[in-house]
PDB file of N, CA and C in Angstrom:
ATOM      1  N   UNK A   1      21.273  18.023   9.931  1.00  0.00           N
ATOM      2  CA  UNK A   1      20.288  17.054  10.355  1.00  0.00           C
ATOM      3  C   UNK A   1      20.509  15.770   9.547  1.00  0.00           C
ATOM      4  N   UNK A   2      20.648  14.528  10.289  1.00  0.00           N
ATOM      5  CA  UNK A   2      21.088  13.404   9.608  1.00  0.00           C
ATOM      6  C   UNK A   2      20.159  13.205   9.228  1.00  0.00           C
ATOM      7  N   UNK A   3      19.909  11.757   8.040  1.00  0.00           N
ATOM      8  CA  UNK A   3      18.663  11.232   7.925  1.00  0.00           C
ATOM      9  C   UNK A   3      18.127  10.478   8.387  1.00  0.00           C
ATOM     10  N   UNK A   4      18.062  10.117   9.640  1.00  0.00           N
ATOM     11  CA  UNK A   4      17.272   9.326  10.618  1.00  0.00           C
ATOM     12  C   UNK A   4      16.578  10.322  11.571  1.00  0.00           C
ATOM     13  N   UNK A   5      17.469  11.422  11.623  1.00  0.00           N
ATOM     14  CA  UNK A   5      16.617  12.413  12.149  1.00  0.00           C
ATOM     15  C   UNK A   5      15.323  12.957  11.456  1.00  0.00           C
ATOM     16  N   UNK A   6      15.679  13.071  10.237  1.00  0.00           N
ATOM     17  CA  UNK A   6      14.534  13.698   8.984  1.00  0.00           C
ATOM     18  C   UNK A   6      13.561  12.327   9.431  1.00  0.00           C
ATOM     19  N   UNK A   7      13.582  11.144   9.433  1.00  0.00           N
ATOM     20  CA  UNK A   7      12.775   9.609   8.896  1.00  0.00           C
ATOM     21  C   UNK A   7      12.094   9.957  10.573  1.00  0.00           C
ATOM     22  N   UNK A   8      12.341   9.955  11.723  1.00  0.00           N
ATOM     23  CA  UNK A   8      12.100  10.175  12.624  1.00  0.00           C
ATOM     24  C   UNK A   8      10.909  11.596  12.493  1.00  0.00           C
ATOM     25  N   UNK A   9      11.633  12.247  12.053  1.00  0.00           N
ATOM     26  CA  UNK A   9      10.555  13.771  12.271  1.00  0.00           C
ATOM     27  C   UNK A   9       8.962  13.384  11.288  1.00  0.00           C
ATOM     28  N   UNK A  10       9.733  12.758  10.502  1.00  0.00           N
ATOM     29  CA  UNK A  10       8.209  12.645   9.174  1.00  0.00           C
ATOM     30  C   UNK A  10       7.394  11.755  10.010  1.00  0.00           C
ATOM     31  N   UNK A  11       7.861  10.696  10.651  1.00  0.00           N
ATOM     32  CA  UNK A  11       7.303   9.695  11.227  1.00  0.00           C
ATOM     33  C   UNK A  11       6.347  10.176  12.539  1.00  0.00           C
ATOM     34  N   UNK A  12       6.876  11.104  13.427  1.00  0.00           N
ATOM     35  CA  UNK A  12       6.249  11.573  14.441  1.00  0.00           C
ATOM     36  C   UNK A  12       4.992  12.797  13.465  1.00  0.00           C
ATOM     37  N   UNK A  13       4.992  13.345  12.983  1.00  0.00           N
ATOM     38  CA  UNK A  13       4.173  14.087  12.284  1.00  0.00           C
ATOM     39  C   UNK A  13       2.814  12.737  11.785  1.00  0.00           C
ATOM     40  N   UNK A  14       3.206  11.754  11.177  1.00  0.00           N
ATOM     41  CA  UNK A  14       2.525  11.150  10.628  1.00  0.00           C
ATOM     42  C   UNK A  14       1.774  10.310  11.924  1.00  0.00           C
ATOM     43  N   UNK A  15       2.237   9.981  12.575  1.00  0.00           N
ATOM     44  CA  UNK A  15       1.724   9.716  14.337  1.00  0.00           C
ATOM     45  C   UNK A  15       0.815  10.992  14.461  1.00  0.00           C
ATOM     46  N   UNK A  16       1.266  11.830  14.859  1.00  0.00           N
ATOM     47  CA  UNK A  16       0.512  12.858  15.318  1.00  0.00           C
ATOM     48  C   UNK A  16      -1.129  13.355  14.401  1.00  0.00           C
ATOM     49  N   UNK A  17      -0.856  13.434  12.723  1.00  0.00           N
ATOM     50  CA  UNK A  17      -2.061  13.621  11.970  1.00  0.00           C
ATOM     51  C   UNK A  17      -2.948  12.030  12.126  1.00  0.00           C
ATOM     52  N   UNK A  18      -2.465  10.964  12.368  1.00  0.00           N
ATOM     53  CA  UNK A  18      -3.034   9.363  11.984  1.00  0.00           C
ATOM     54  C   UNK A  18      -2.893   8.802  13.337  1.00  0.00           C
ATOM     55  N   UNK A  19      -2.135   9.004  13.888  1.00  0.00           N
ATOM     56  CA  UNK A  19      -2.216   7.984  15.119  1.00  0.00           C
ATOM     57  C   UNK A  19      -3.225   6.895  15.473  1.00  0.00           C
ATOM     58  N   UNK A  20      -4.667   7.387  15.397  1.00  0.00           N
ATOM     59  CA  UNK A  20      -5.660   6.793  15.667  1.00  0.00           C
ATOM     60  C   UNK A  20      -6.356   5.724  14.772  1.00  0.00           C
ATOM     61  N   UNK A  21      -5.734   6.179  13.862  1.00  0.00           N
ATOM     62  CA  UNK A  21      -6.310   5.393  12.334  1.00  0.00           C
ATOM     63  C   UNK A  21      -4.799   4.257  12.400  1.00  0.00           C
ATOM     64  N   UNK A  22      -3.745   4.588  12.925  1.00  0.00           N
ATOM     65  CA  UNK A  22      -2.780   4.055  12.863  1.00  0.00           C
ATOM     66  C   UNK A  22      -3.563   2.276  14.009  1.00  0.00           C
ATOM     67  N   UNK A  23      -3.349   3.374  15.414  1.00  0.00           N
ATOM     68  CA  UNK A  23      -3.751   2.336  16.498  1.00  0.00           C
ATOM     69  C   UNK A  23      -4.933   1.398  16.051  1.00  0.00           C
ATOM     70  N   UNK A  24      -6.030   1.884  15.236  1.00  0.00           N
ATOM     71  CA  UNK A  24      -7.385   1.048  15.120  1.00  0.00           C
ATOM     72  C   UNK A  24      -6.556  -0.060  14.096  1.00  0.00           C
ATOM     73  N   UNK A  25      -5.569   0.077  13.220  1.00  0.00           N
ATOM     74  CA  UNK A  25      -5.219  -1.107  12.253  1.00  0.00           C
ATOM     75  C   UNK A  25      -4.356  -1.418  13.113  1.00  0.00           C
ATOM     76  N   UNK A  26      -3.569  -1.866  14.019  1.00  0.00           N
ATOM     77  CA  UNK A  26      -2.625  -2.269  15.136  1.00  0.00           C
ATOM     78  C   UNK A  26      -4.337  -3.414  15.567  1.00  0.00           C
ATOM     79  N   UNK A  27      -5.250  -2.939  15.455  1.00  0.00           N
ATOM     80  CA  UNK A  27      -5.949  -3.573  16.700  1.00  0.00           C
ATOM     81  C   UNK A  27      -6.961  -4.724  15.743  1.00  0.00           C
ATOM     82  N   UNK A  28      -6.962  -4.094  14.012  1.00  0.00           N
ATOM     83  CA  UNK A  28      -7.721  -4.985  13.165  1.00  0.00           C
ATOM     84  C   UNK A  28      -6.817  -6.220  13.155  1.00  0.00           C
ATOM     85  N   UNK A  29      -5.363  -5.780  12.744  1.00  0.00           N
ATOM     86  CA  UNK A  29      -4.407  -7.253  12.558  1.00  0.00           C
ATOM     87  C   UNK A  29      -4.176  -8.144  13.735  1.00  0.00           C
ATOM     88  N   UNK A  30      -4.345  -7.484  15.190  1.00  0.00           N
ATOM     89  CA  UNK A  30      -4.256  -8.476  15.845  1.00  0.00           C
ATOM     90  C   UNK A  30      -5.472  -9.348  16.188  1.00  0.00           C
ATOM     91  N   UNK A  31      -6.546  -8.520  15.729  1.00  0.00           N
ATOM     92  CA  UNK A  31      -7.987  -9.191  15.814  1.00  0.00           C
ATOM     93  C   UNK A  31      -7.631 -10.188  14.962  1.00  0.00           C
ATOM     94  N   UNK A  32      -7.658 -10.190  13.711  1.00  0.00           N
ATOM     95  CA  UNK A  32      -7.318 -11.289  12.739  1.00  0.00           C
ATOM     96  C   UNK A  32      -6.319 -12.578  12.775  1.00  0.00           C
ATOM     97  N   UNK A  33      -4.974 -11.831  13.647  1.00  0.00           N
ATOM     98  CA  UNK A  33      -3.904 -13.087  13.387  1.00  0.00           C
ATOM     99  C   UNK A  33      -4.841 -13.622  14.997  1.00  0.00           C
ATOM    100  N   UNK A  34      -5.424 -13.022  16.093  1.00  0.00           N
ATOM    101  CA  UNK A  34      -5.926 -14.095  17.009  1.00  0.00           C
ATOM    102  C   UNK A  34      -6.979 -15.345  16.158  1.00  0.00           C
ATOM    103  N   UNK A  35      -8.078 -14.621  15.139  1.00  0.00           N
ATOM    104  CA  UNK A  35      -8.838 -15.017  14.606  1.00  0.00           C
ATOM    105  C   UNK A  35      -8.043 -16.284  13.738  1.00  0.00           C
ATOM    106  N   UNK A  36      -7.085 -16.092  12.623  1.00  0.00           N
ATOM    107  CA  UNK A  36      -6.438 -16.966  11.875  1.00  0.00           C
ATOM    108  C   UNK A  36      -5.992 -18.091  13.002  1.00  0.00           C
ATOM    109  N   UNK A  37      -5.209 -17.830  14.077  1.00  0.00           N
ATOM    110  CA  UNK A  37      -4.970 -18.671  14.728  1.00  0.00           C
ATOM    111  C   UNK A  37      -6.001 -19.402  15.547  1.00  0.00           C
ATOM    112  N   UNK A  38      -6.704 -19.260  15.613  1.00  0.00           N
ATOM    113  CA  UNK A  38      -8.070 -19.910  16.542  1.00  0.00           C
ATOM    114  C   UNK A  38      -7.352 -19.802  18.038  1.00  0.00           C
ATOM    115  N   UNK A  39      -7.065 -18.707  18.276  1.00  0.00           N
ATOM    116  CA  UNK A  39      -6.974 -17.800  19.853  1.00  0.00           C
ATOM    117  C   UNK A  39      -5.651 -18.879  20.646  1.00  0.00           C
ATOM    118  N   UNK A  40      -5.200 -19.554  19.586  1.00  0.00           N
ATOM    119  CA  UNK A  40      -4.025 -20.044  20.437  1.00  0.00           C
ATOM    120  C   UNK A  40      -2.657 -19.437  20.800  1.00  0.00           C
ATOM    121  N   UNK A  41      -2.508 -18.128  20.405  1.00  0.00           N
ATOM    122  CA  UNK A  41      -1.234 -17.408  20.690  1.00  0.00           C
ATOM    123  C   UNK A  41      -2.074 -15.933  21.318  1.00  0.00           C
ATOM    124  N   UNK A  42      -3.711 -15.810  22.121  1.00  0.00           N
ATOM    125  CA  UNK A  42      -4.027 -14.529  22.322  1.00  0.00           C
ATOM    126  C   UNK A  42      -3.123 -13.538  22.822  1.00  0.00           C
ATOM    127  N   UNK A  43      -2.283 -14.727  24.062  1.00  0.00           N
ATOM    128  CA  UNK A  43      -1.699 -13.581  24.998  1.00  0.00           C
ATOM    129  C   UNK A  43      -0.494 -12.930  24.338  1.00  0.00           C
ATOM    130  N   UNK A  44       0.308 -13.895  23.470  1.00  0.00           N
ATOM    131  CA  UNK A  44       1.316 -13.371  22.641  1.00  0.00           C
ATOM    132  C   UNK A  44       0.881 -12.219  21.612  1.00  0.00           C
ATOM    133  N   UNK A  45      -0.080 -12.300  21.046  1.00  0.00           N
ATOM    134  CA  UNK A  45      -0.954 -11.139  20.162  1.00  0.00           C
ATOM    135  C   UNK A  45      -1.178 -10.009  20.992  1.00  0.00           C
ATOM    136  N   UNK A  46      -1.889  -9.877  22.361  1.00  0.00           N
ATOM    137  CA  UNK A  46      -2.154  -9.064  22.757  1.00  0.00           C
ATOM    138  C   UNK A  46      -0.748  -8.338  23.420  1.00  0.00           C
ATOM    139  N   UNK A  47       0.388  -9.252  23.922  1.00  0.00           N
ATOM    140  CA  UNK A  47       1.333  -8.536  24.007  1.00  0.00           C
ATOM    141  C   UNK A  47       1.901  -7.613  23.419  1.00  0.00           C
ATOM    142  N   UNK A  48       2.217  -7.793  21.964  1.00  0.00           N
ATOM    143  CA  UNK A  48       2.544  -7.279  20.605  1.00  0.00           C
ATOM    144  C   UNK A  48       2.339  -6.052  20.240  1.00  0.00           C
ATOM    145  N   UNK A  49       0.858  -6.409  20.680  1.00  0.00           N
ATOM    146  CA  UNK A  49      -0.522  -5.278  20.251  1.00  0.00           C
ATOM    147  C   UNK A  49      -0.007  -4.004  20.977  1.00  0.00           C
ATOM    148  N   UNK A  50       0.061  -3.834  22.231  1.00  0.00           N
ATOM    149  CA  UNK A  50       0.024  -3.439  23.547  1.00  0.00           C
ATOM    150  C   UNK A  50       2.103  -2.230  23.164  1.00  0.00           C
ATOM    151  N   UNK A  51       3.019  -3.565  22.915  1.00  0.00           N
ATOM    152  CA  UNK A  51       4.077  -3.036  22.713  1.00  0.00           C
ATOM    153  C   UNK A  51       4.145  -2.134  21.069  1.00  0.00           C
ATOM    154  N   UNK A  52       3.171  -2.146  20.043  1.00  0.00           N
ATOM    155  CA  UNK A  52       3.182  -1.512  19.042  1.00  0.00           C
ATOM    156  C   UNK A  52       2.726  -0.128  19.548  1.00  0.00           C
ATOM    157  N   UNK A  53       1.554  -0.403  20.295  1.00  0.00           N
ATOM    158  CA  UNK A  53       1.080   0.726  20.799  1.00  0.00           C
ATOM    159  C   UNK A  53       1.739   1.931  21.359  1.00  0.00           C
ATOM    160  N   UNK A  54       2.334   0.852  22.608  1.00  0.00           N
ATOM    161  CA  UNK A  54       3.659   1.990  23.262  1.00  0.00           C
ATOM    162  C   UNK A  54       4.243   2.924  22.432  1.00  0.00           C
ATOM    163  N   UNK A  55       5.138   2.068  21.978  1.00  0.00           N
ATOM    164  CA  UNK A  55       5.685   2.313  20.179  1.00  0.00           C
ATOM    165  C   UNK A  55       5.424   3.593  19.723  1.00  0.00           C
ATOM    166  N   UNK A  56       4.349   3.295  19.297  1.00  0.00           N
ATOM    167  CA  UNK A  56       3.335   4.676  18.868  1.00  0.00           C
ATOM    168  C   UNK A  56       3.182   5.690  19.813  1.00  0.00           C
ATOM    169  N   UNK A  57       2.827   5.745  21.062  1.00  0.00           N
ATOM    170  CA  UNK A  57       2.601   6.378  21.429  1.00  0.00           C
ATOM    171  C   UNK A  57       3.986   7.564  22.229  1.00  0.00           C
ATOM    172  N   UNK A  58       5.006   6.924  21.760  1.00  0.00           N
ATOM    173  CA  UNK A  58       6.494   7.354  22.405  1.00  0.00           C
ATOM    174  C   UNK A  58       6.540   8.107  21.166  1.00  0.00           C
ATOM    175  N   UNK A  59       5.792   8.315  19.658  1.00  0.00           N
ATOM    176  CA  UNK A  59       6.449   8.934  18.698  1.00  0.00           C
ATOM    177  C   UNK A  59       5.149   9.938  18.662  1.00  0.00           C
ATOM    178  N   UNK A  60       4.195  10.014  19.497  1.00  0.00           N
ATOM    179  CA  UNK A  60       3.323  10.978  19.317  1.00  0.00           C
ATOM    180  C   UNK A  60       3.680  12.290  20.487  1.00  0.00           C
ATOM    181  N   UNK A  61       3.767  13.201  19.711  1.00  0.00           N
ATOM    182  CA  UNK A  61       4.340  14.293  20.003  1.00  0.00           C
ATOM    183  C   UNK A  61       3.532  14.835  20.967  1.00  0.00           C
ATOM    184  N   UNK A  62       2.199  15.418  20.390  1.00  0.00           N
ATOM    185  CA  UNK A  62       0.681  15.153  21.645  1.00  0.00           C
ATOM    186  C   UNK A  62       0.818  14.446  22.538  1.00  0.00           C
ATOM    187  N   UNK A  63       0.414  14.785  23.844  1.00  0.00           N
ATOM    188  CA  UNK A  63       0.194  14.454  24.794  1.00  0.00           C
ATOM    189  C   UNK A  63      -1.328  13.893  25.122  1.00  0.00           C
ATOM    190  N   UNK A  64      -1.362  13.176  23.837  1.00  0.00           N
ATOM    191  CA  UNK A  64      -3.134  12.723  24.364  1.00  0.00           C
ATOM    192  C   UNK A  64      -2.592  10.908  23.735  1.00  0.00           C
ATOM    193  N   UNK A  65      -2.850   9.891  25.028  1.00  0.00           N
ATOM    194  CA  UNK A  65      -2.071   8.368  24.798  1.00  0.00           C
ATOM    195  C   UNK A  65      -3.083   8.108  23.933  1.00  0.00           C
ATOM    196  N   UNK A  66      -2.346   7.035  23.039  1.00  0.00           N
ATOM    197  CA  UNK A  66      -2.692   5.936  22.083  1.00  0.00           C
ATOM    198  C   UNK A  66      -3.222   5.137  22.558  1.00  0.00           C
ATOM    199  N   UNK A  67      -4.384   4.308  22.691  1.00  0.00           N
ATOM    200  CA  UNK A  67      -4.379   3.362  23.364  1.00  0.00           C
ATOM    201  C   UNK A  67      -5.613   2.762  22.527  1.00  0.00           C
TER     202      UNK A  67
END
């Protein structure tokens, strides 16, 4: 087992116990950088947001989505 395989496995485990605690700080920082910016990049933020999520949710082993 290489070690990207090992960095991969720890990573989906850590998705799987946190995910949710993971997704809610995905959703504080983009609250904030919209906030810092005074909502001039929302749609770019919410894009981001949206593709971290995916992200996450491609490494959660569970079958219950991130969102």
């Amino acid at each position: 087992m290489s070690f990207l395989d090992k960095a991969k496995g720890k990573l989906t485990d850590a998705v799987d116990k946190h995910g949710d605690k993971i997704a809610d700080g995905i959703d504080k920082a983009a609250s904030a950088a919209d906030r810092k910016t005074g909502g001039k990049h929302t749609d770019k933020i919410a894009k981001a947001t949206g593709a971290a999520k995916d992200g996450l949710d491609k490494l959660d082993s569970k079958n219950d989505d991130i969102k």
